[in-house]
C-alpha atoms as a PDB file:
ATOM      1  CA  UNK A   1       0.000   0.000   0.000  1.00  0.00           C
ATOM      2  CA  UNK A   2       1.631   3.336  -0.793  1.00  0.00           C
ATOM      3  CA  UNK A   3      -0.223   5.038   1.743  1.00  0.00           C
ATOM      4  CA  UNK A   4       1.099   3.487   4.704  1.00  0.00           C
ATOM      5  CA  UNK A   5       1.656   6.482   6.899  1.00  0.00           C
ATOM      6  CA  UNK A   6      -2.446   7.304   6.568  1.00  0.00           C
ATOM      7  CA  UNK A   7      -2.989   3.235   7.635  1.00  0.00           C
ATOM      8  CA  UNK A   8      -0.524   3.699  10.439  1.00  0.00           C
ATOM      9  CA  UNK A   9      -2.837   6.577  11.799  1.00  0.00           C
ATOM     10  CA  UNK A  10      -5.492   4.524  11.783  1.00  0.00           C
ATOM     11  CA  UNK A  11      -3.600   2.030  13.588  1.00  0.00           C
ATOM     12  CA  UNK A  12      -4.301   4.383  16.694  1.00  0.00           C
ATOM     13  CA  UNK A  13      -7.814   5.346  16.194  1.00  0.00           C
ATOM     14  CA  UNK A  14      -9.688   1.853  16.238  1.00  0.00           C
ATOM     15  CA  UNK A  15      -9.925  -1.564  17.292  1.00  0.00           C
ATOM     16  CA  UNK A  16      -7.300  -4.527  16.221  1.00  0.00           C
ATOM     17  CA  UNK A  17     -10.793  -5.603  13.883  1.00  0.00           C
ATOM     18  CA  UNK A  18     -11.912  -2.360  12.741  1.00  0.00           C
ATOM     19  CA  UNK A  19      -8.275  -2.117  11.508  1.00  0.00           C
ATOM     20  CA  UNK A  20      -8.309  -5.360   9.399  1.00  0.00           C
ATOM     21  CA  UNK A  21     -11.759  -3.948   8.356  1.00  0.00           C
ATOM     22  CA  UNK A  22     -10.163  -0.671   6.912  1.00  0.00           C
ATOM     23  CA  UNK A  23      -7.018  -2.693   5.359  1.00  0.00           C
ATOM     24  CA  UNK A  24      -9.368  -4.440   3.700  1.00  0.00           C
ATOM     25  CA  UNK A  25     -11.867  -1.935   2.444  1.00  0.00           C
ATOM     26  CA  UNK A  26      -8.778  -0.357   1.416  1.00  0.00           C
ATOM     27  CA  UNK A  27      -7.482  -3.093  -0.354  1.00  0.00           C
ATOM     28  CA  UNK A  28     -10.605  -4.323  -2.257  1.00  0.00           C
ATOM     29  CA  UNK A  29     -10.704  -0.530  -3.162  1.00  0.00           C
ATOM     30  CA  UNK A  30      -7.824  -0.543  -5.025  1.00  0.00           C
ATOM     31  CA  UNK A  31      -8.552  -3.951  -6.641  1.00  0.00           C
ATOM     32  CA  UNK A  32     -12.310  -2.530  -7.755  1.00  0.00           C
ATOM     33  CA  UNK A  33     -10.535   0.714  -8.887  1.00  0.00           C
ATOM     34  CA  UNK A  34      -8.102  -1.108 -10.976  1.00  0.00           C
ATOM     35  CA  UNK A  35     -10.603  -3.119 -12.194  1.00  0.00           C
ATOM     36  CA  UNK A  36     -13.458  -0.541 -13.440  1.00  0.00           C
ATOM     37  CA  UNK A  37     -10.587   2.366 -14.826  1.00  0.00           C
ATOM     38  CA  UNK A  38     -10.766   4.662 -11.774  1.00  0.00           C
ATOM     39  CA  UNK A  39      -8.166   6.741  -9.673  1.00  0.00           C
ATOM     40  CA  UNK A  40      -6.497   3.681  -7.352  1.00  0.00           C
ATOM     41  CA  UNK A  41      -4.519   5.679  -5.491  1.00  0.00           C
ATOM     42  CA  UNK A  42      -8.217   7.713  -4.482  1.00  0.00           C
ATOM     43  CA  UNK A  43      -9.951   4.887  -3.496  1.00  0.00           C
ATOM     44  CA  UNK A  44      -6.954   3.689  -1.446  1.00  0.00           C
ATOM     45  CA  UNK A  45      -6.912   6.869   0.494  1.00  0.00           C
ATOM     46  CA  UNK A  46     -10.803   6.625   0.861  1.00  0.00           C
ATOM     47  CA  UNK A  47     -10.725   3.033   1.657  1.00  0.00           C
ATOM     48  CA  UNK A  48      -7.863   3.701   4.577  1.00  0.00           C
ATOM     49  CA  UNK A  49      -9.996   6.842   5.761  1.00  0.00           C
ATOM     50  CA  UNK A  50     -13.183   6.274   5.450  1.00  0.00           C
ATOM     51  CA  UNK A  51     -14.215   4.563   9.324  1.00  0.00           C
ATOM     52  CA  UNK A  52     -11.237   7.786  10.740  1.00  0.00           C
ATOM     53  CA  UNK A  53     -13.838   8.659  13.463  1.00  0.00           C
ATOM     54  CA  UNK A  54     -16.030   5.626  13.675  1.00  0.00           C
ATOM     55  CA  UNK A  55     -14.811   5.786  17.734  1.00  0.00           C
ATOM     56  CA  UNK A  56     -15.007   9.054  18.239  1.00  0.00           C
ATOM     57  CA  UNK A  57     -17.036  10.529  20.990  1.00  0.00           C
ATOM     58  CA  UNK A  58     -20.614  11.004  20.059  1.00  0.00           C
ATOM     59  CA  UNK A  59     -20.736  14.188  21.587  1.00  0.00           C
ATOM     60  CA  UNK A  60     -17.472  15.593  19.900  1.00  0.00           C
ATOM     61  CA  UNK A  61     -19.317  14.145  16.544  1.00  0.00           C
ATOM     62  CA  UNK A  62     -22.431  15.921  16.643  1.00  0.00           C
ATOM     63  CA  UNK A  63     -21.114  18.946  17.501  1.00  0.00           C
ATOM     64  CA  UNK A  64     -19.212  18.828  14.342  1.00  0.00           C
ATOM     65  CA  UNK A  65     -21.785  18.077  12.319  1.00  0.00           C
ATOM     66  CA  UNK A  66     -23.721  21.473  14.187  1.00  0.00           C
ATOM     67  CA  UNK A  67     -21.135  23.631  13.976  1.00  0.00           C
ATOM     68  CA  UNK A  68     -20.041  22.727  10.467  1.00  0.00           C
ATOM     69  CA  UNK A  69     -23.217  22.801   9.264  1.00  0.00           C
ATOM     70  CA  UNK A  70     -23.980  19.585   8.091  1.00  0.00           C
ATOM     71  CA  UNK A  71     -27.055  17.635   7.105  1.00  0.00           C
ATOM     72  CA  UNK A  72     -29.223  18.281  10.590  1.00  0.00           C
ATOM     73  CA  UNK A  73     -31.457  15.807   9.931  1.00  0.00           C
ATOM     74  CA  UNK A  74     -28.574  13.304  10.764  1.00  0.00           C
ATOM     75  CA  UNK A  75     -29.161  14.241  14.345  1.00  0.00           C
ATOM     76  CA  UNK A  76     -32.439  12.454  14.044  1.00  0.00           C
ATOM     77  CA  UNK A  77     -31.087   8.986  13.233  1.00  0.00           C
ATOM     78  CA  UNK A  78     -28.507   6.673  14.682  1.00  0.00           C
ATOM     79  CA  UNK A  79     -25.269   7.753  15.674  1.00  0.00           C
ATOM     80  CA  UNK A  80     -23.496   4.592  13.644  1.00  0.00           C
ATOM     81  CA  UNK A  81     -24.151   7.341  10.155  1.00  0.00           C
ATOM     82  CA  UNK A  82     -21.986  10.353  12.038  1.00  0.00           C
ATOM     83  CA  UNK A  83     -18.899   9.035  10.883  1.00  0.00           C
ATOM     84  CA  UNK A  84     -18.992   9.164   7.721  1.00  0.00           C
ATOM     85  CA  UNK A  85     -19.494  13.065   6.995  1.00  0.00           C
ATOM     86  CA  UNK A  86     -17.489  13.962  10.687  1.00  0.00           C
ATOM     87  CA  UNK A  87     -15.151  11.536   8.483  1.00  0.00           C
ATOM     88  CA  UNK A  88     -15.126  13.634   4.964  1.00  0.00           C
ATOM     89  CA  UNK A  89     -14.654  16.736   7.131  1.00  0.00           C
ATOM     90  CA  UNK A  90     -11.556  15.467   9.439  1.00  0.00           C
ATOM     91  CA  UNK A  91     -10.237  13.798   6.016  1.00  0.00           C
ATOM     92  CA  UNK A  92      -9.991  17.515   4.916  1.00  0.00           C
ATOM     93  CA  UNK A  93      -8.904  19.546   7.771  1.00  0.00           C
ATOM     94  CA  UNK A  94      -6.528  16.909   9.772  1.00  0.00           C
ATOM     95  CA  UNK A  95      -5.364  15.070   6.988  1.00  0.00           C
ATOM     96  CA  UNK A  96      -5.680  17.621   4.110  1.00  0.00           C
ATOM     97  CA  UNK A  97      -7.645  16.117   1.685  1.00  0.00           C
ATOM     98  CA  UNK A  98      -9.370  18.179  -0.824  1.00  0.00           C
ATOM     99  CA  UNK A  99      -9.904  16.277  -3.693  1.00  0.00           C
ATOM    100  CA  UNK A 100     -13.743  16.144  -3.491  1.00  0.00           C
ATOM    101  CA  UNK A 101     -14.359  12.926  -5.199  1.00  0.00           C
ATOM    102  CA  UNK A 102     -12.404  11.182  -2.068  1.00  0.00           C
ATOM    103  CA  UNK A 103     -14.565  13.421   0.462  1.00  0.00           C
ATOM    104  CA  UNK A 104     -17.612  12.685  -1.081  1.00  0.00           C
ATOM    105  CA  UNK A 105     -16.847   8.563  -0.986  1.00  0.00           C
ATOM    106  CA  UNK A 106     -16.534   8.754   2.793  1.00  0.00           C
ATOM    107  CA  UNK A 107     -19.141  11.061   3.097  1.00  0.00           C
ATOM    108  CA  UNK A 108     -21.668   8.921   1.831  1.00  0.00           C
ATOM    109  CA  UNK A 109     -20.025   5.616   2.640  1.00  0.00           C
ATOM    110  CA  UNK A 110     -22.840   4.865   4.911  1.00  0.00           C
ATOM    111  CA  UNK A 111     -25.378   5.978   3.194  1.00  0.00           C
ATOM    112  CA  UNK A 112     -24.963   6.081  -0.290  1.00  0.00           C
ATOM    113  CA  UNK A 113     -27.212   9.262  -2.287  1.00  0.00           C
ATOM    114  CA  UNK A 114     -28.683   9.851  -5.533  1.00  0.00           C
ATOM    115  CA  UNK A 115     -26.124  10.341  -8.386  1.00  0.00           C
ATOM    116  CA  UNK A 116     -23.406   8.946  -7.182  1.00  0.00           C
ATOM    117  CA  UNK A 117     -19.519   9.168  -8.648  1.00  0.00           C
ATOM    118  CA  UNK A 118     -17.836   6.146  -9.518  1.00  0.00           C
ATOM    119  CA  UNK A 119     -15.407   6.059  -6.557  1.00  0.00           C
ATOM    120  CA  UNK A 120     -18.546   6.481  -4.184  1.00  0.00           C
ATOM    121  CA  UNK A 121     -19.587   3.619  -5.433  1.00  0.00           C
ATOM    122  CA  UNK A 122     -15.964   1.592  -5.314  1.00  0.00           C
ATOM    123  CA  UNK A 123     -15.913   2.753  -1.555  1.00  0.00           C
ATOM    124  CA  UNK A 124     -19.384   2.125  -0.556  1.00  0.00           C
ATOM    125  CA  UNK A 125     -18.917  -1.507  -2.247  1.00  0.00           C
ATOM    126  CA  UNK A 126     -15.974  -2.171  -0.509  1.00  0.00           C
ATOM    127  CA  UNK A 127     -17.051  -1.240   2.899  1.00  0.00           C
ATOM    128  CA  UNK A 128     -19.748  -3.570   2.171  1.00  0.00           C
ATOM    129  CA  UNK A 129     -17.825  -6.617   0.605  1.00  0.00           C
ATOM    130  CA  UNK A 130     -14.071  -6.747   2.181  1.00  0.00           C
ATOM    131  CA  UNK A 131     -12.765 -10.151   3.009  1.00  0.00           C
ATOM    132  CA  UNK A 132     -13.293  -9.668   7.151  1.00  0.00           C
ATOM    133  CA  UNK A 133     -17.450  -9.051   6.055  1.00  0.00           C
ATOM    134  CA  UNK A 134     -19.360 -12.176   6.971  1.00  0.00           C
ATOM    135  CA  UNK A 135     -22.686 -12.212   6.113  1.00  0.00           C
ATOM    136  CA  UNK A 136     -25.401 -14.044   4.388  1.00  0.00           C
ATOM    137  CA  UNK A 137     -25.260 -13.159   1.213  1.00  0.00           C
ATOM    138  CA  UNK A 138     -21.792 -11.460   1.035  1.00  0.00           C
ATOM    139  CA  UNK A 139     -20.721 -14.046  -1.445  1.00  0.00           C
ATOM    140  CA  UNK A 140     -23.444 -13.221  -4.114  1.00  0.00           C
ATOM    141  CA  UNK A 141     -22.100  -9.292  -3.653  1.00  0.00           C
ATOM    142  CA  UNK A 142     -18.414 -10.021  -3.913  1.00  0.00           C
ATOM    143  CA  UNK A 143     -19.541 -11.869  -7.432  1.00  0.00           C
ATOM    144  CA  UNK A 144     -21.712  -9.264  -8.325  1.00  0.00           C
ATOM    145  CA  UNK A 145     -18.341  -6.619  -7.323  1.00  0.00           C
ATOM    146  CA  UNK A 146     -16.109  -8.732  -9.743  1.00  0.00           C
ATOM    147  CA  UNK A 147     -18.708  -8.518 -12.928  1.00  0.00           C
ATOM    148  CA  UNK A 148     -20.372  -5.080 -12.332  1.00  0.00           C
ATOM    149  CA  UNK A 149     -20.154  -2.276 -10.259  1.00  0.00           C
ATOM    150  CA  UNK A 150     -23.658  -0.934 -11.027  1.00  0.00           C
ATOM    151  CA  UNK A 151     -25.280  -3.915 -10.447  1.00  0.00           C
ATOM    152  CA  UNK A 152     -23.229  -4.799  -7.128  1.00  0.00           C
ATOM    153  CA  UNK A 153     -23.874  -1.167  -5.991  1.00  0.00           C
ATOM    154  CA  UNK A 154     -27.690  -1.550  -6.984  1.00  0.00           C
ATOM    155  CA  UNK A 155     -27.459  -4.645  -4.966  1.00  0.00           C
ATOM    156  CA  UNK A 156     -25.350  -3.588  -1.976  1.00  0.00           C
ATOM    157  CA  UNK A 157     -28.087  -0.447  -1.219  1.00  0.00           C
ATOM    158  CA  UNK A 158     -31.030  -3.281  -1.310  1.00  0.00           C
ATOM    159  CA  UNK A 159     -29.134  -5.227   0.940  1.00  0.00           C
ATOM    160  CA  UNK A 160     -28.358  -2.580   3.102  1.00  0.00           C
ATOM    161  CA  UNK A 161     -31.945  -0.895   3.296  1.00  0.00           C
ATOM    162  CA  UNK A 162     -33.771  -4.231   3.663  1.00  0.00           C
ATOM    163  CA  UNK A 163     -31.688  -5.059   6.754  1.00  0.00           C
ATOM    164  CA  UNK A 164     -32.231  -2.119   8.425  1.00  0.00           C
ATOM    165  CA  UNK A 165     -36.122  -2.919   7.855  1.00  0.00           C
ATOM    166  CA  UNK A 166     -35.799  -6.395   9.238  1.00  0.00           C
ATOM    167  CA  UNK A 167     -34.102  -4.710  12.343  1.00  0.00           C
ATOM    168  CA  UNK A 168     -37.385  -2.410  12.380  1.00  0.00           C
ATOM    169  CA  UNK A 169     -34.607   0.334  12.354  1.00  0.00           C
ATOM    170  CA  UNK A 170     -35.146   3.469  10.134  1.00  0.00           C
ATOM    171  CA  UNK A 171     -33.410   4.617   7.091  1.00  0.00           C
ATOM    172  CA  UNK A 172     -31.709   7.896   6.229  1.00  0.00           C
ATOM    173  CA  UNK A 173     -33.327   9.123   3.232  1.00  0.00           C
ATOM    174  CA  UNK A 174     -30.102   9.461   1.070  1.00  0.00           C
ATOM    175  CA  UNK A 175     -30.298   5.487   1.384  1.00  0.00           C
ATOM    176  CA  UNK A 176     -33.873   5.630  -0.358  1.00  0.00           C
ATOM    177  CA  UNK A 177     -32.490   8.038  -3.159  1.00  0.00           C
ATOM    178  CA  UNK A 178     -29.415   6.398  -3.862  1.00  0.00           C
ATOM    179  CA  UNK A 179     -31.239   3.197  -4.473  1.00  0.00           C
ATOM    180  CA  UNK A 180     -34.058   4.714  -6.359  1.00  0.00           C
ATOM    181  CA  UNK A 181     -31.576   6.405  -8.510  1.00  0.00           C
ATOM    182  CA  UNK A 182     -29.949   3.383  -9.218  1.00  0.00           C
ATOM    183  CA  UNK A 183     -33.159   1.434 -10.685  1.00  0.00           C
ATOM    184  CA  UNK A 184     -33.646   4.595 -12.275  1.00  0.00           C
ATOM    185  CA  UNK A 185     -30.490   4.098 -13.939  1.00  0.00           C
ATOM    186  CA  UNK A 186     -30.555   0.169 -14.127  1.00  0.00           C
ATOM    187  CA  UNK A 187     -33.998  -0.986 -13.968  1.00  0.00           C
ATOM    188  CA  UNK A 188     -34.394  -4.074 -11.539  1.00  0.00           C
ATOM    189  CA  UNK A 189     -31.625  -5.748  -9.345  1.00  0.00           C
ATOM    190  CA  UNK A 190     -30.658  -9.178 -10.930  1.00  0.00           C
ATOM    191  CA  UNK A 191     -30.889 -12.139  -8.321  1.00  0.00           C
END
């Protein structure tokens, strides 16, 4: 990895697994980028950045998000999506990142949104699909990853949004638009 001075940062901020969790989103990011002609060296940086804050105090993370003036309506849903725009924001002011493709992809690494870039969608795939994930049905989406990115995308935002519904947990709009876009863009999700 050529950013190893970004992973070893990380090193410090998280658990032994979220670590292995980030090497690997990282990782599978630059495989995926490689893969579907985008910026590697982007979705490496993404990939090692994107969970920066994921332990961060919950109080120091909504404040950000009021005094930056973020989305407010993330106040209104679980704490687990603050990460990911506290994220974009500390990826620009701590570790001076301003390329706004790579901001974006951790912003919205959680959530997805309507119109997304193609390194949103490497990122949000990745977090979804790296080697540590085990879940039913991660398989099918790592297949998916390796043949098309729309279609694993398509497929990783229905996965995502129907288990939140089993869990009887709610779902950030962005979520809603970011799939609807996609079937917009697709039609249905092949099973």
């Amino acid at each position: 990895m050529k950013h190893e001075h970004l992973l070893a940062q990380m090193k410090n901020r998280m658990p032994e697994k979220r670590f292995i969790h980030t090497k690997g989103v990282a990782e599978t990011a630059i495989t995926l980028a490689k893969m579907y002609g985008e910026d590697f060296e982007k979705a490496e940086i993404a990939g090692i950045l994107h969970d920066s804050v994921k332990y961060a105090n919950q109080k120091w993370l909504r404040s950000i998000i009021v005094s930056e003036k973020m989305n407010p309506l993330l106040l209104n849903f679980n704490h687990e999506l603050w990460h990911a725009p506290v994220g974009s924001y500390v990826a620009r002011t701590e570790f001076q990142i301003s390329d706004q493709d790579i901001l974006q992809a951790i912003e919205f690494h959680t959530t997805g949104r309507a119109g997304m870039s193609k390194l949103e969608k490497i990122i949000y795939v990745s977090d979804m699909i790296e080697p540590s994930r085990k879940f039913s049905g991660v398989e099918l989406l790592r297949e998916k990853a390796k043949v098309d990115l729309e279609d694993a995308m398509t497929s990783c935002i229905r996965h995502s949004i129907s288990f939140l519904i089993e869990k009887k947990q709610p779902v950030f709009p962005d979520s809603f638009h970011c799939y609807n876009d996609m079937i917009q863009q697709r039609g249905t999700v092949k099973e």
